[in-house]
Protein backbone atom coordinates (compact mmCIF):
# COMPACT_ATOMS: atom_id res chain seq x y z
CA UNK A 1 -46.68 -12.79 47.22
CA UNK A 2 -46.96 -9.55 49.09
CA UNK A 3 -46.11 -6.25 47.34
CA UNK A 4 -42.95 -6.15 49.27
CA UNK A 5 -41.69 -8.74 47.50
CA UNK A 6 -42.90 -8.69 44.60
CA UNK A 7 -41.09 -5.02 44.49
CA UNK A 8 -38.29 -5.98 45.58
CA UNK A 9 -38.33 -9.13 42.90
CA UNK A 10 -38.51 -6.38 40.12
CA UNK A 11 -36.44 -3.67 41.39
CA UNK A 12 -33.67 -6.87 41.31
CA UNK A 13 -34.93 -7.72 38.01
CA UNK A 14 -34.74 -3.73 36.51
CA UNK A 15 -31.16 -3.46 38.07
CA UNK A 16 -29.49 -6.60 36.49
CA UNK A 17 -30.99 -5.37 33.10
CA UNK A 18 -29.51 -1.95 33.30
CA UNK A 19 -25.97 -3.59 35.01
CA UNK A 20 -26.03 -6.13 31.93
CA UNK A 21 -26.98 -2.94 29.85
CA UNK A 22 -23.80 -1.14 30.94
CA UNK A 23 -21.32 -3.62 30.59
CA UNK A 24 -22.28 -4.57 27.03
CA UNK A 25 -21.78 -0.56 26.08
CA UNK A 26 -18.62 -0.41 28.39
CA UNK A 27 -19.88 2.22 30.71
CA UNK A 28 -17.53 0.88 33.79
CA UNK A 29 -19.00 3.72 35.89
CA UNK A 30 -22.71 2.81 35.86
CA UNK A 31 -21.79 -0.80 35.89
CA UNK A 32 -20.07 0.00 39.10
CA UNK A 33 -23.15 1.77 40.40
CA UNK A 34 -25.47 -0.83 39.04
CA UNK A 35 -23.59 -3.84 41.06
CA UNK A 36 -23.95 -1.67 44.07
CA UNK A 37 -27.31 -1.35 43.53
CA UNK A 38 -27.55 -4.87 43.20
CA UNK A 39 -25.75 -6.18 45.78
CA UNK A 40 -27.69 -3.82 48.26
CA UNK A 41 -30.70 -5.12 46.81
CA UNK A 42 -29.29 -8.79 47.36
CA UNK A 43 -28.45 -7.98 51.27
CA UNK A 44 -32.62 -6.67 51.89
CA UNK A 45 -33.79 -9.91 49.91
CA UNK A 46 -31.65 -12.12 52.27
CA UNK A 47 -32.11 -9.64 55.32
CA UNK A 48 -36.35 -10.24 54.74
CA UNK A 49 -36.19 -13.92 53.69
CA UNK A 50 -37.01 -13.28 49.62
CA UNK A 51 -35.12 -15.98 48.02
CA UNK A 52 -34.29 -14.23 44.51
CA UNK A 53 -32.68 -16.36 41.49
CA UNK A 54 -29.73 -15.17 40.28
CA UNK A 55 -29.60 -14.77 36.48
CA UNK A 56 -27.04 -12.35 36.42
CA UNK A 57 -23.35 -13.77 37.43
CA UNK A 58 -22.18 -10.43 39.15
């Protein structure tokens, strides 16, 4: 695995802790921000082929 990836991998990892993170305290702001984060992260992974597994259902 090339350090792209494997950045990307935990930079997807980080963000779904911190989203789950938010919505357990009921910050609705930062879980906003969070699932952008994500799904921006989402669109590179598919965009450069890194085939992520979802363990967040956001």
């Amino acid at each position: 695995m090339d350090a792209f990836t494997a950045g990307l991998l935990q930079r997807i990892k980080t963000t779904e802790d911190d989203l789950t993170k938010a919505r357990e305290t009921g910050d609705d702001f930062l879980a906003d921000v969070e699932q952008s984060e994500l799904d921006d992260l989402r669109r590179l992974a598919a965009e450069h082929g890194v085939r992520i597994s979802t363990t967040t259902n956001a």
